[in-house]
Protein backbone atom coordinates (compact mmCIF):
# COMPACT_ATOMS: atom_id res chain seq x y z
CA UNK A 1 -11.60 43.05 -6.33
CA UNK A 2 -12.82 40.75 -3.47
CA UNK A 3 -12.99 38.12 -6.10
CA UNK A 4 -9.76 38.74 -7.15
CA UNK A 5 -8.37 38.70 -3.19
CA UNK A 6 -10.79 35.47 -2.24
CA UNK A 7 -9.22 33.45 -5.60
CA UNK A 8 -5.64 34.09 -4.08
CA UNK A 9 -6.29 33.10 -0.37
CA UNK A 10 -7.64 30.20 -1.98
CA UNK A 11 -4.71 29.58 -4.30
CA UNK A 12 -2.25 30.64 -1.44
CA UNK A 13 -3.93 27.81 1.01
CA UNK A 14 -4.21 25.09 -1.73
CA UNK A 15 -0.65 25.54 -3.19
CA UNK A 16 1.32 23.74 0.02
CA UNK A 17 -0.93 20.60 -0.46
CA UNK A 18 -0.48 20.76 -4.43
CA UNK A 19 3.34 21.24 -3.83
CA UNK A 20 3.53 17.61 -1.95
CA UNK A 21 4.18 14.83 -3.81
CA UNK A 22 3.23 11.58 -2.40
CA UNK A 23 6.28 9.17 -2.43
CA UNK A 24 6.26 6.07 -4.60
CA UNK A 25 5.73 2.69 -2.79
CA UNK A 26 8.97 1.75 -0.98
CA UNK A 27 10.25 -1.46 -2.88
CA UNK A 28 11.18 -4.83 -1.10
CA UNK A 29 14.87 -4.49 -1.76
CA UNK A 30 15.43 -0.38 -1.20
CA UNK A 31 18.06 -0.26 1.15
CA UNK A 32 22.11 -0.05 1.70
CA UNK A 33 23.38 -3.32 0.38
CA UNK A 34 27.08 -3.39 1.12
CA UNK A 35 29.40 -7.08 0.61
CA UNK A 36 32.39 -8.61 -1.01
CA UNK A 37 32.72 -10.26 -4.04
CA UNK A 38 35.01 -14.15 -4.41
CA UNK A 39 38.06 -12.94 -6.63
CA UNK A 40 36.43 -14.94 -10.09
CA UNK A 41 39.13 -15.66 -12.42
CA UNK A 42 40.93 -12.54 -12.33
CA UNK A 43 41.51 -13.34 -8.52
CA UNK A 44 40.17 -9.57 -8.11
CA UNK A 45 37.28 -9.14 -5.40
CA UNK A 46 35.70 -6.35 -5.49
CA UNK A 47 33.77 -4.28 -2.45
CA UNK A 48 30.00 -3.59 -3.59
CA UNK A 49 28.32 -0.38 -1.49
CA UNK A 50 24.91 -0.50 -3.69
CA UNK A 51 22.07 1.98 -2.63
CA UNK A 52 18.85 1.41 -3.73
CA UNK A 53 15.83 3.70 -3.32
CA UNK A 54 12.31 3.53 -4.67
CA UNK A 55 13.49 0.45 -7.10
CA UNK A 56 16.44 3.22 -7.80
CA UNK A 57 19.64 1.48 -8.38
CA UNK A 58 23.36 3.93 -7.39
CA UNK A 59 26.25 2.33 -6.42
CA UNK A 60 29.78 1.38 -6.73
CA UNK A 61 32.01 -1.58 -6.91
CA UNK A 62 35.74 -1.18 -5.77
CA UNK A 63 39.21 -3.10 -5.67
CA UNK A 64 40.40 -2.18 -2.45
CA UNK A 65 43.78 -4.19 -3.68
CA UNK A 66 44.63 -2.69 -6.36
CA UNK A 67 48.18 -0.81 -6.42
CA UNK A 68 49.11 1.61 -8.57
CA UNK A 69 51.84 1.33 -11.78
CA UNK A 70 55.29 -0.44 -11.12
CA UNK A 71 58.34 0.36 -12.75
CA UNK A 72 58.84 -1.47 -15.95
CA UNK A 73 62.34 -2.87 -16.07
CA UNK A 74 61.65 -5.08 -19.19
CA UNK A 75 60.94 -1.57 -21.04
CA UNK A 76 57.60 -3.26 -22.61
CA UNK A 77 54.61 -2.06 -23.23
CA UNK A 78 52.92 -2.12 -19.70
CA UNK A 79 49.89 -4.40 -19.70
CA UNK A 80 46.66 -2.44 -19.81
CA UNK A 81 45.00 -1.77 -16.03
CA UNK A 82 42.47 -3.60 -15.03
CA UNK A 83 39.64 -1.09 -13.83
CA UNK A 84 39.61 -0.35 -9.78
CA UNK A 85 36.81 1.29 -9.52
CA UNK A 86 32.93 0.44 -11.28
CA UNK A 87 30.14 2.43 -11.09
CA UNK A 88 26.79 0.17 -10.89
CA UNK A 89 22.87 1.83 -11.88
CA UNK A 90 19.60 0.54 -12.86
CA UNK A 91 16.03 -0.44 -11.51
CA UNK A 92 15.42 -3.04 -9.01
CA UNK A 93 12.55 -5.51 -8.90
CA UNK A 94 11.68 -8.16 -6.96
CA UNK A 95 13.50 -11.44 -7.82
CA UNK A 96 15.84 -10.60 -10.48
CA UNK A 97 16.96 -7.82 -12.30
CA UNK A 98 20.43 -6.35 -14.30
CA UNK A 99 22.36 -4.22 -13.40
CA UNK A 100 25.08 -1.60 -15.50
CA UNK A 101 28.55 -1.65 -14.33
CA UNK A 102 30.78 1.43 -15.88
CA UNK A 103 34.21 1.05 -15.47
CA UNK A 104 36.40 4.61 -14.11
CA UNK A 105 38.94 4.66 -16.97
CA UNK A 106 40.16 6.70 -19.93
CA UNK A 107 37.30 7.86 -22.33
CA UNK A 108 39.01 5.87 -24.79
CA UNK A 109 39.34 2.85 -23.01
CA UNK A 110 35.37 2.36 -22.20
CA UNK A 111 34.56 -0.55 -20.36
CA UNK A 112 30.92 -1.24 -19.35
CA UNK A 113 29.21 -4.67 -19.02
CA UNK A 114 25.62 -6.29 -17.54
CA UNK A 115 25.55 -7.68 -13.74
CA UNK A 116 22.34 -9.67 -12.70
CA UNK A 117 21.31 -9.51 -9.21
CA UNK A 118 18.75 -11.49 -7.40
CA UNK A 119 16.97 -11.05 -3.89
CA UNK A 120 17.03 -14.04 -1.69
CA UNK A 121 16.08 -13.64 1.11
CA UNK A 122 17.74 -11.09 2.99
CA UNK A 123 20.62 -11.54 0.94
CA UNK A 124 21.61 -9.57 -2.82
CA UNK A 125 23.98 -11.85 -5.10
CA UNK A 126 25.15 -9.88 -7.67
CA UNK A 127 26.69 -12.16 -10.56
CA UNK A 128 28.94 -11.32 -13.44
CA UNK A 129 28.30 -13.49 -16.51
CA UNK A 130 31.39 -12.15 -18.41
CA UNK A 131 34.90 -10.92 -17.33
CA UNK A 132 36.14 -12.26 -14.23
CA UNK A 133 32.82 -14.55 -13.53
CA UNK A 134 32.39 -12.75 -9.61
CA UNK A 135 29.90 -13.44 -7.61
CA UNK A 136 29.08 -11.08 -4.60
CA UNK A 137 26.67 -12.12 -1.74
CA UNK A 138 25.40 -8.28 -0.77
CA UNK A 139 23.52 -7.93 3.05
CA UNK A 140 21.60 -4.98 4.09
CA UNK A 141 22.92 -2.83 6.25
């Protein structure tokens, strides 16, 4: 019995310290990167509020301009809408990494695509190589 009672003091002392993880290295670009894109050639920028945490990349990418349907007095099809709102994830490493923007439309109408970003100093420039061609210079806030 006093075995069984010294075993759980033990265990009940020991179990805090087991319990506690030790946190991964901090990365050189964790942080709150927040910026503006140029408009590419969709003349579209887009606001970029990009978190990252131990090399965790969460974020989004906004058009803070963009209106909502107009009334269609040619009675054509409307032209499809251009995503407002992209949702950006993936790791970070020092120098340069990629990023993966998801667009928030329709199931249907899935639109995802690669960013690169690269560290500079104390400055993020995230890059599209397709679509509109932005480029946003990102500063930690």
């Amino acid at each position: 019995m006093k075995t069984l009672l010294t075993f759980c003091l033990a265990l009940a002392m020991g179990g805090p310290a087991l319990a506690q993880a030790s946190s991964p290295p901090a990365s050189p670009v964790d942080g709150q990167w927040r910026g503006r894109s140029d408009g590419g050639s969709c003349n579209a920028p887009l606001d970029y509020d990009i978190t990252i945490e131990s090399g965790i990349v969460g974020g989004s990418a906004y058009d803070g301009t963009a209106k909502g349907p107009v009334p269609n007095l040619k009675k054509a099809a409307p032209p499809p809408p251009t995503p407002g709102l992209w949702q950006l994830h993936g790791l970070a490493k020092p120098g340069t990494f990629s990023l993966l923007a998801v667009a928030s439309v329709k199931a249907e109408d899935r639109r995802e695509q690669r960013l690169t970003a690269t560290l500079q100093g104390n400055t993020l420039t995230v890059s599209e190589s397709g679509g509109c061609g932005r480029t946003a210079r990102l500063t930690r806030s």
